[in-house]
Protein backbone atom coordinates (compact mmCIF):
# COMPACT_ATOMS: atom_id res chain seq x y z
CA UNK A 1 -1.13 -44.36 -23.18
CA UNK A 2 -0.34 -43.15 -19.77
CA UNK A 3 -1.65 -39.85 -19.03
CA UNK A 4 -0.32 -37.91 -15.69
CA UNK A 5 -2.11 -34.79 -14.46
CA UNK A 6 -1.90 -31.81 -11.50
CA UNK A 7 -5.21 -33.27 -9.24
CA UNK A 8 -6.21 -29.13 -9.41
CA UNK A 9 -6.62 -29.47 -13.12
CA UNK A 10 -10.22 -29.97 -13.66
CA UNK A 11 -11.60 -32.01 -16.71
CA UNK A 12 -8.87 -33.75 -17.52
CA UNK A 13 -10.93 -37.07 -17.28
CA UNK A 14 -13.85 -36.07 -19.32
CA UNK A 15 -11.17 -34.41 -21.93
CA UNK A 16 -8.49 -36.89 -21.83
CA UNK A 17 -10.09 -39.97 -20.77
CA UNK A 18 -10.61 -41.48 -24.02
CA UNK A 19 -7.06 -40.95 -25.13
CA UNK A 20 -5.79 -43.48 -22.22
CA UNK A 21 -4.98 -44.06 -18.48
CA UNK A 22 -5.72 -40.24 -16.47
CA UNK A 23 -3.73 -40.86 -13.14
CA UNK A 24 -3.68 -37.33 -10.92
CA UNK A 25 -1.01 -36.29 -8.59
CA UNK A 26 0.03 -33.36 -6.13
CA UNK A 27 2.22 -31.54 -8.69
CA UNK A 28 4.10 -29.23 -6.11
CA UNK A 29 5.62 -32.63 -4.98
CA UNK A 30 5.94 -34.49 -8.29
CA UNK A 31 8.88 -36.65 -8.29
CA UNK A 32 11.15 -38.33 -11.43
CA UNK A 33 10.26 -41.87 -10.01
CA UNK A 34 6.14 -41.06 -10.86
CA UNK A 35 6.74 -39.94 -14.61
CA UNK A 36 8.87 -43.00 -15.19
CA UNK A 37 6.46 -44.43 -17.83
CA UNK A 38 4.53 -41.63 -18.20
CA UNK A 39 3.52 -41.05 -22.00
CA UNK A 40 1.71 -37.44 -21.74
CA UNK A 41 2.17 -34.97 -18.24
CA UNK A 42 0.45 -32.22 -17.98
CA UNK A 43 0.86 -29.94 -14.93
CA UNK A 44 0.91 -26.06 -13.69
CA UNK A 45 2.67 -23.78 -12.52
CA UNK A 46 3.89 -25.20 -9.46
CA UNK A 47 5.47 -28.09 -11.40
CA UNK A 48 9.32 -27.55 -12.11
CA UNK A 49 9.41 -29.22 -15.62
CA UNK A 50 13.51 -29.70 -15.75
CA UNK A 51 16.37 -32.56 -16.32
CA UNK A 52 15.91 -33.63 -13.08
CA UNK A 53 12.17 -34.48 -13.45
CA UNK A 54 12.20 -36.07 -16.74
CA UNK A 55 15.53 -37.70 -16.24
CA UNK A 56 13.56 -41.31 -16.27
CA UNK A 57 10.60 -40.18 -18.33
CA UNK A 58 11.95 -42.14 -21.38
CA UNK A 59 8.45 -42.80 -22.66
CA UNK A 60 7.42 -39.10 -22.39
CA UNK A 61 6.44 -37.52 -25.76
CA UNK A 62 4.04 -34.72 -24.87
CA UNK A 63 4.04 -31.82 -21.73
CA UNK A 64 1.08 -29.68 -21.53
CA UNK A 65 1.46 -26.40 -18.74
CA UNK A 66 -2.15 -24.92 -18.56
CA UNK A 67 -0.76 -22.03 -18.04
CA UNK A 68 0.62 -18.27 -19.37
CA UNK A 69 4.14 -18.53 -18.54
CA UNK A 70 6.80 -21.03 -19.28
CA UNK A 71 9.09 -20.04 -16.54
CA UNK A 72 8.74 -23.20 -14.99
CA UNK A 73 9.83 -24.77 -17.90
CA UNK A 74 13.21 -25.79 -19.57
CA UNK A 75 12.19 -25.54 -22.56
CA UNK A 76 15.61 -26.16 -24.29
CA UNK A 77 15.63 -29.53 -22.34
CA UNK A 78 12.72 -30.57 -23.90
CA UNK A 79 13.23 -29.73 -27.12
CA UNK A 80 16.74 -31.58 -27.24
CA UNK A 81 14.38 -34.41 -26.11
CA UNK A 82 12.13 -34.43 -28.79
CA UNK A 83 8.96 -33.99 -26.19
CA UNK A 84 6.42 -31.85 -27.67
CA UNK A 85 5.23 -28.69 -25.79
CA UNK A 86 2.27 -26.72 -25.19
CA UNK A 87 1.16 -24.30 -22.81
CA UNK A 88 -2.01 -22.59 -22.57
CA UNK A 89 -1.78 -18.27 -23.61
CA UNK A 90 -4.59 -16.33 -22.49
CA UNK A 91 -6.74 -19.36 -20.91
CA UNK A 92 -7.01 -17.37 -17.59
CA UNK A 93 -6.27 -13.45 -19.51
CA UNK A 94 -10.52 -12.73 -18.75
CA UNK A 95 -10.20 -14.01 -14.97
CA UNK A 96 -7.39 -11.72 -14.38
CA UNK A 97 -8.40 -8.98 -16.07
CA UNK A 98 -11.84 -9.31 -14.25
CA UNK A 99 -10.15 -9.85 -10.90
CA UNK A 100 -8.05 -6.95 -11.45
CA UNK A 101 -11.18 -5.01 -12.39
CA UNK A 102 -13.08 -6.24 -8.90
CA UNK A 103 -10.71 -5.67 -6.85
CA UNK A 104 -10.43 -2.33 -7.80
CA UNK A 105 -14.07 -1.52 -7.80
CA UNK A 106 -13.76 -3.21 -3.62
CA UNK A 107 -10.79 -0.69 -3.22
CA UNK A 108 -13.12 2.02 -4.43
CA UNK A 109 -15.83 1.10 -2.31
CA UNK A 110 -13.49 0.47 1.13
CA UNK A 111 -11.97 4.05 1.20
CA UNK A 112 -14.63 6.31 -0.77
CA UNK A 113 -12.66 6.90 -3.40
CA UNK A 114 -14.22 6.10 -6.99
CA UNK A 115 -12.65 4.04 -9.59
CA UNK A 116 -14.15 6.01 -12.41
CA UNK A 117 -11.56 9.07 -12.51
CA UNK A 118 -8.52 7.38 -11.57
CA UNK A 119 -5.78 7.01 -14.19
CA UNK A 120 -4.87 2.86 -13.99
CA UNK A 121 -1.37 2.29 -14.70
CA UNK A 122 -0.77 -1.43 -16.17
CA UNK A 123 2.56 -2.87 -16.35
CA UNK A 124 2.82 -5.65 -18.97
CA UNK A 125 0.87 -5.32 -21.53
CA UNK A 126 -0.02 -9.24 -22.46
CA UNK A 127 -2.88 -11.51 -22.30
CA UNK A 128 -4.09 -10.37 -18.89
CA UNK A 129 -2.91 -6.77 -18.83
CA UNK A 130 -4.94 -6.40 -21.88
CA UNK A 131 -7.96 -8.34 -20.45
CA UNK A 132 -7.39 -5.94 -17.57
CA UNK A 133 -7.78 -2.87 -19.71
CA UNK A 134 -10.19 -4.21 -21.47
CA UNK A 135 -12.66 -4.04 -18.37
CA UNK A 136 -11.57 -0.95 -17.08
CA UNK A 137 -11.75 0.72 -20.58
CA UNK A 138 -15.31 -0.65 -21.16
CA UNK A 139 -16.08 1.08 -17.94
CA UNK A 140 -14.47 4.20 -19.11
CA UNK A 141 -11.35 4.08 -17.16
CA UNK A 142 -8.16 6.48 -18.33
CA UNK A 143 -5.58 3.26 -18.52
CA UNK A 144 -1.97 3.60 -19.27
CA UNK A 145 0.32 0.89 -20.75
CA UNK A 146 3.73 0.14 -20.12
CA UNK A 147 5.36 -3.46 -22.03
CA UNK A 148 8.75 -2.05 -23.19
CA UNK A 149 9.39 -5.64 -24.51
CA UNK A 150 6.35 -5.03 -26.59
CA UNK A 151 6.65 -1.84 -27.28
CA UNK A 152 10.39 -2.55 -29.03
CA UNK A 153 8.71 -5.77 -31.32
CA UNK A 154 6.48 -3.03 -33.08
CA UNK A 155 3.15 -3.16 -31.15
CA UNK A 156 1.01 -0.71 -32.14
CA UNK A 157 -0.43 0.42 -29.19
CA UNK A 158 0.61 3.66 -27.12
CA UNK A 159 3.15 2.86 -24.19
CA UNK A 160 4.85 4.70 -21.47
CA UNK A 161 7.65 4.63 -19.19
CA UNK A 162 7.42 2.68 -16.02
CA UNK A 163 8.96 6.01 -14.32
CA UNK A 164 6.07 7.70 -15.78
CA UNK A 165 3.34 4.89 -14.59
CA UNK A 166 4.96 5.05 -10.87
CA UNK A 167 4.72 9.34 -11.04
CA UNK A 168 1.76 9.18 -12.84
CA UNK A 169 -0.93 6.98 -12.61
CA UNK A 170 -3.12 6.70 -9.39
CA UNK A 171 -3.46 2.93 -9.71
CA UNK A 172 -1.02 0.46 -10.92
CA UNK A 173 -1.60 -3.41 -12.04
CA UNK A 174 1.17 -5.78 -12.75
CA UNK A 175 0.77 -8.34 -14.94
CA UNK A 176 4.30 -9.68 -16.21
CA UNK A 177 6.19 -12.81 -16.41
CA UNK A 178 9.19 -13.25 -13.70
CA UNK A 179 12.49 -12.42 -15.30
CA UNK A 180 15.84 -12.76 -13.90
CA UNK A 181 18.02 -11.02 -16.10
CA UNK A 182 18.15 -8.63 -18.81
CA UNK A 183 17.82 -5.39 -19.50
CA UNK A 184 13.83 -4.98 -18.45
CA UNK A 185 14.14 -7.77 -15.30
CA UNK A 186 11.03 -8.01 -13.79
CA UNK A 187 12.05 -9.81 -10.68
CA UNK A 188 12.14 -7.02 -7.66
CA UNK A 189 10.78 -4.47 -10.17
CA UNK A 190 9.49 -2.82 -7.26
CA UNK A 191 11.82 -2.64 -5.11
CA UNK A 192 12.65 -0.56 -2.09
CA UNK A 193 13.09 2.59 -4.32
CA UNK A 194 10.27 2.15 -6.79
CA UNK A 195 7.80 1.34 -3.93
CA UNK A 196 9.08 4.45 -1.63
CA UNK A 197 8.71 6.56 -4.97
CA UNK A 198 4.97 5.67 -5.56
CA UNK A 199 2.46 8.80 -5.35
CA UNK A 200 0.49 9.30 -2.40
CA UNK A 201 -2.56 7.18 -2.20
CA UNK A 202 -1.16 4.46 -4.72
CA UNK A 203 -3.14 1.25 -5.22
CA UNK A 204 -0.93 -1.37 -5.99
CA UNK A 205 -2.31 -4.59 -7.40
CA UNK A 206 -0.58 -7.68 -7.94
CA UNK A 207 -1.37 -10.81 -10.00
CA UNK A 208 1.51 -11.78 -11.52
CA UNK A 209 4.36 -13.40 -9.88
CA UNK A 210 4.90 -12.54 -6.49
CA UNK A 211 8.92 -11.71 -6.68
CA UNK A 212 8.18 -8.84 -8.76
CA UNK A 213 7.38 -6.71 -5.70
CA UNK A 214 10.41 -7.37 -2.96
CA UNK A 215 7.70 -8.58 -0.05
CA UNK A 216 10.69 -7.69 2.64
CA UNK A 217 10.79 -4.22 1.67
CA UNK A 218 6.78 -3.74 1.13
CA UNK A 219 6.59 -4.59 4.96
CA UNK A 220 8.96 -1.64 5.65
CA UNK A 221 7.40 0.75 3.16
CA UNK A 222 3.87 -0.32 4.41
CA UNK A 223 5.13 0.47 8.22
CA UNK A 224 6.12 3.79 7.12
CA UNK A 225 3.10 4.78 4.31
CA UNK A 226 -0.59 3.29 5.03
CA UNK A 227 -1.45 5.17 2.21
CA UNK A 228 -0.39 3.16 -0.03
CA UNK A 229 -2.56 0.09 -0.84
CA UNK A 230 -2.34 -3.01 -2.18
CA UNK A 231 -4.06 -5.94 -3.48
CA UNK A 232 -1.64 -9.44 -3.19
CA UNK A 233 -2.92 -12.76 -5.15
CA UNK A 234 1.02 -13.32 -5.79
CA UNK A 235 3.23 -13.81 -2.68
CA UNK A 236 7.03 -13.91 -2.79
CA UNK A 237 8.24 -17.36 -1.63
CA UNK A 238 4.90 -19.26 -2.36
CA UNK A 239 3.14 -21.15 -0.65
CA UNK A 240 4.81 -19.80 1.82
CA UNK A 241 3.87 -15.63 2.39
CA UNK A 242 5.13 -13.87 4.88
CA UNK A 243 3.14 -13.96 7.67
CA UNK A 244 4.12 -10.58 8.72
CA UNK A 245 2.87 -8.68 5.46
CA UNK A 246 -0.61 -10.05 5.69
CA UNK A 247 -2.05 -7.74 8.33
CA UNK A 248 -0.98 -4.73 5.89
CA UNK A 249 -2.25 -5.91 2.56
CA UNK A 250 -6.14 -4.88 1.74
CA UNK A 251 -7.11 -7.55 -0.12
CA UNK A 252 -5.07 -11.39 0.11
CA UNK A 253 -5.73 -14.03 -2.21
CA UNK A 254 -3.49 -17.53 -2.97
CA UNK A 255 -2.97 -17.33 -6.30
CA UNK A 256 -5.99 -17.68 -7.74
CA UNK A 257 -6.44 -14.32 -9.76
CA UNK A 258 -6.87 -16.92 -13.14
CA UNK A 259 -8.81 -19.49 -11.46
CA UNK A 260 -12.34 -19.41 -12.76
CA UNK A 261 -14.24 -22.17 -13.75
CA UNK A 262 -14.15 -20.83 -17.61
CA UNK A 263 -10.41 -19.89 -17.07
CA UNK A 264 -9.05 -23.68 -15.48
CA UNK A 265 -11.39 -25.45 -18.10
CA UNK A 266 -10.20 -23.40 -21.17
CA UNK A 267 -6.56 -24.25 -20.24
CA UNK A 268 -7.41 -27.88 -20.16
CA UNK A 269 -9.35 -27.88 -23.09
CA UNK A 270 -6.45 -25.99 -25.16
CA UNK A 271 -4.18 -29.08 -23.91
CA UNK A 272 -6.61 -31.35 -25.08
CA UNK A 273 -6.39 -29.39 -28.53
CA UNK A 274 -2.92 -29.39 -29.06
CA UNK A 275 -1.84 -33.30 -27.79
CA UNK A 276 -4.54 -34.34 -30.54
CA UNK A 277 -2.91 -32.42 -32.99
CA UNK A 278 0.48 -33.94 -31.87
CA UNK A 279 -1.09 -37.12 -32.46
CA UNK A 280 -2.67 -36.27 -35.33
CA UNK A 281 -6.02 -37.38 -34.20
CA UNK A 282 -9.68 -35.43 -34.64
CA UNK A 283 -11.57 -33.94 -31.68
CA UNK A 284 -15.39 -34.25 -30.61
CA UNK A 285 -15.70 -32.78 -27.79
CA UNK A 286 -16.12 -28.57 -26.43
CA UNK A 287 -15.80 -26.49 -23.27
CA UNK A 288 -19.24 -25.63 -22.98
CA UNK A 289 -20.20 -28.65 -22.06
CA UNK A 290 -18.25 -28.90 -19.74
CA UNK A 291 -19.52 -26.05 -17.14
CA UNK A 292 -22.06 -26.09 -14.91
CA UNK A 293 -24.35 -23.32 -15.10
CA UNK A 294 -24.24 -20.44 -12.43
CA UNK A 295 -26.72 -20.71 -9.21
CA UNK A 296 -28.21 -17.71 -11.21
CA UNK A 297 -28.48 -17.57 -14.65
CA UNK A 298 -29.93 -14.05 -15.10
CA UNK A 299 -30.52 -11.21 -13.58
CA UNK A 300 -33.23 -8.04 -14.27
CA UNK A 301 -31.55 -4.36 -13.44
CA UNK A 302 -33.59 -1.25 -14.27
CA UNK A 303 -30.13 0.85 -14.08
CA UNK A 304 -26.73 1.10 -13.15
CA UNK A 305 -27.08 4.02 -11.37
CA UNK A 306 -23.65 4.22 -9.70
CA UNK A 307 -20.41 2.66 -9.10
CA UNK A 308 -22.01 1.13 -5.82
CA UNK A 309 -24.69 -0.55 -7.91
CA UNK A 310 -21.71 -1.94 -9.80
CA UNK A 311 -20.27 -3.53 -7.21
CA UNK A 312 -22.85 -5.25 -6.39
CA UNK A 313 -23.69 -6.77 -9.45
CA UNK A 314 -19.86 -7.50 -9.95
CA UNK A 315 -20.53 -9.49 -6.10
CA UNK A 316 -23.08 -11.66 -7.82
CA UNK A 317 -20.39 -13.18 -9.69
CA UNK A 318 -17.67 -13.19 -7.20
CA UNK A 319 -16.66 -11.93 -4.01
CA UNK A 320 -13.29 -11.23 -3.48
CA UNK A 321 -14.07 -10.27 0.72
CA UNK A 322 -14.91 -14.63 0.67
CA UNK A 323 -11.57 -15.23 -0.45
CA UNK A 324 -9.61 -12.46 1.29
CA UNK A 325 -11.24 -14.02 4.61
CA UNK A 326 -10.81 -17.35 3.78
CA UNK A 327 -6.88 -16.47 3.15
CA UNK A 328 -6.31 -15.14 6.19
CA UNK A 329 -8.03 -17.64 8.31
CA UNK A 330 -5.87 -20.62 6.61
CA UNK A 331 -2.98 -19.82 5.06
CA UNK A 332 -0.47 -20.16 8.00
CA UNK A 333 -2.28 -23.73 8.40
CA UNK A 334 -0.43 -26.47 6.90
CA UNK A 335 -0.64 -26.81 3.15
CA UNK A 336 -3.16 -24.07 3.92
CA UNK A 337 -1.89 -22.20 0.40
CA UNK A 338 -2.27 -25.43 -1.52
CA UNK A 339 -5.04 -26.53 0.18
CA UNK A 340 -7.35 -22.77 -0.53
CA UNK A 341 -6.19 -23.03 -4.46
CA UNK A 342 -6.98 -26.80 -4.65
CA UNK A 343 -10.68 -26.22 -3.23
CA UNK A 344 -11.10 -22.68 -5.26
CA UNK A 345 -13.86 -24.29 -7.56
CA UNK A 346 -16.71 -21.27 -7.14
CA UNK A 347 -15.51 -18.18 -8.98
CA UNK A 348 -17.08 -17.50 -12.43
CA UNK A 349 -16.32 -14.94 -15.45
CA UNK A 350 -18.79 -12.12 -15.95
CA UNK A 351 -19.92 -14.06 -18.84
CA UNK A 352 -22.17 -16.60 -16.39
CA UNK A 353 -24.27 -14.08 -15.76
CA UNK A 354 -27.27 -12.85 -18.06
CA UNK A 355 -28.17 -9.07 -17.84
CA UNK A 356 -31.52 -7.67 -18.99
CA UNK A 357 -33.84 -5.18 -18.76
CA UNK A 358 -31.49 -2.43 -18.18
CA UNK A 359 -31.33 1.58 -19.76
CA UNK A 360 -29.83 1.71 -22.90
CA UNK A 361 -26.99 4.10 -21.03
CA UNK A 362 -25.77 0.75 -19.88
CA UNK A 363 -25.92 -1.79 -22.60
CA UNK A 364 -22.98 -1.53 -24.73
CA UNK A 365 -20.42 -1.02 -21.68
CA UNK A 366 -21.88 -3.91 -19.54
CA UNK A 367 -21.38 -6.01 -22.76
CA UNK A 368 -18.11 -4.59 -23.50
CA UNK A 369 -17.30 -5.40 -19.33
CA UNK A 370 -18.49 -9.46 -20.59
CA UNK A 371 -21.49 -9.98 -19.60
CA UNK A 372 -23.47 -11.60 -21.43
CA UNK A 373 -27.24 -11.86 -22.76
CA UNK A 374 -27.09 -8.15 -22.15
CA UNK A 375 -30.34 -6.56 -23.50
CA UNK A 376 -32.83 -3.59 -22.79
């Protein structure tokens, strides 16, 4: 069995390798000729999964995405095929949430202005919204939900109005899939209008897709409001931004809001799940042992004192300032987009990192943020 993979999937070797042939390839530039006599293919999001790929693929009876969204797929196509799909929900919902979460707390931090008594709008209320809300709720964060798809199919949960998020909520997070048509269309949800309508002093975050927020218009809002803020990991026309937006964006990342060493290996490993049980075969293997641990296992904290302090242990994990740098000292390089996401193998979940010895003031939220190991 021939086994084709995106080279920036890690694992796929130790995971796959005793299933058949692993062969990896750039998938931004994966052409029909290369899945010819492919049997499995397993790519990201960059990968356009359509007629015009598979056209040749007549051996081709599994695709795996390692990702959230399906957008990149045509999933009708395969299905008249007969090619089994899976794709990977909530394998990267923790890094998000968690780089949401940071990136806030470095907002915080930049202008003086705490986290803790904001009112966090999130819009799209899935796998990573909810992760997101997860860690600002653990830190005692008012959050606000809006998923009017969600909302309609009977989920529980209180939601509200995006009018209401935009009038409303001193922070907003967007975390949807990138829709085209419909009634709730997410692509240019924040357009011209929505952006010019934002309260003063708006942070807006963005680690979705980047044609939710019209990039064109964000430069001309930005120009006229430095007030408003915003955090970009998603960039409209990828991997391409705009150079002209990057100078007035806070914090600029290339996609890699899901890219964690516990969020790329989970998606692989759920791929690995779900081909075996297309071929009907047992597994032996788990993710754990697949990580390597962190350069610091554990660390001893008498207190949290303050949001500061928070920060800072939040830095021991991950730094988003390495990544924001990094970004804008390559990405108008060529393949510099590709080349930053490819060569993102540091970042780790909160989880990595062992907590002890703290007050008991701070046990059950720094568990509830993900640490782990956390004790008094």
């Amino acid at each position: 069995m021939k086994i084709l993979a995106d080279e920036n999937m890690p694992y796929v070797e130790q995971l796959f390798g005793d299933l058949g042939t692993v062969e990896t390839v750039n998938g931004r530039e994966l052409t029909a000729q290369q899945v010819s006599d492919v049997d499995v293919l397993l790519v990201r999001s960059v990968t356009k999964v359509n007629p015009q790929l598979l056209d040749k693929a007549n051996k081709l009876k599994f695709v795996g995405s390692a990702t959230i969204g399906t957008d990149h797929i045509d999933m009708d196509y395969l299905a008249s095929r007969d090619i089994a799909f899976s794709s990977a929900p909530g394998c990267n919902a923790t890094a998000v949430g968690e780089f949401a979460f940071i990136a806030m707390l470095e907002l915080a931090q930049r202008f003086n202005s705490p986290l803790k008594g904001k009112v966090v709008g999130i819009v799209g209320a899935g796998n990573t919204g909810t992760a997101t809300a997860k860690c600002l709720q653990a830190y005692g964060v008012e959050v606000m939900l809006c998923d009017p798809l969600l909302e309609a199919a009977g989920d529980a949960r209180d939601f509200v109005s995006l009018n209401t998020i935009t009038s409303t909520c001193d922070v907003i997070s967007l975390h949807v899939p990138i829709t085209k048509i419909g009634e709730h269309k997410t692509w240019y949800l924040f357009d011209e209008t929505r952006l010019n309508n934002l309260k003063p002093n708006t942070w807006l975050l963005n680690c979705c897709r980047g044609e939710v927020i019209d990039n064109r218009a964000l430069i001309k809002i930005k120009q006229q409001r430095d007030d408003i803020k915003v955090v970009l990991d998603v960039w409209e026309g990828e991997p391409n931004p705009m150079e002209e937006l990057v100078p007035y964006i806070e914090f600029c990342t290339p996609h890699i809001a899901g890219y964690s060493l516990e969020g790329k290996a989970r998606g692989t490993f759920m791929l690995y799940q779900q081909l075996a049980k297309t071929l009907q075969i047992s597994t032996n293997k788990d993710i754990t042992s697949l990580l390597p641990t962190l350069w610091s296992q554990q660390v001893s904290l008498n207190q949290i004192p303050n949001e500061k302090a928070l920060l800072q242990l939040v830095r021991f994990v991950y730094d988003l300032r390495d990544d924001d740098a990094l970004f804008r000292n390559n990405f108008t390089k060529p393949h510099g987009f590709d080349h930053m996401r490819k060569n993102h193998t540091h970042r780790r979940e909160f989880s990595a990192l062992k907590v002890g010895n703290i007050g008991q003031t701070n046990v059950n939220w720094l568990s509830n943020l993900g640490f782990s190991g956390v004790e008094l």
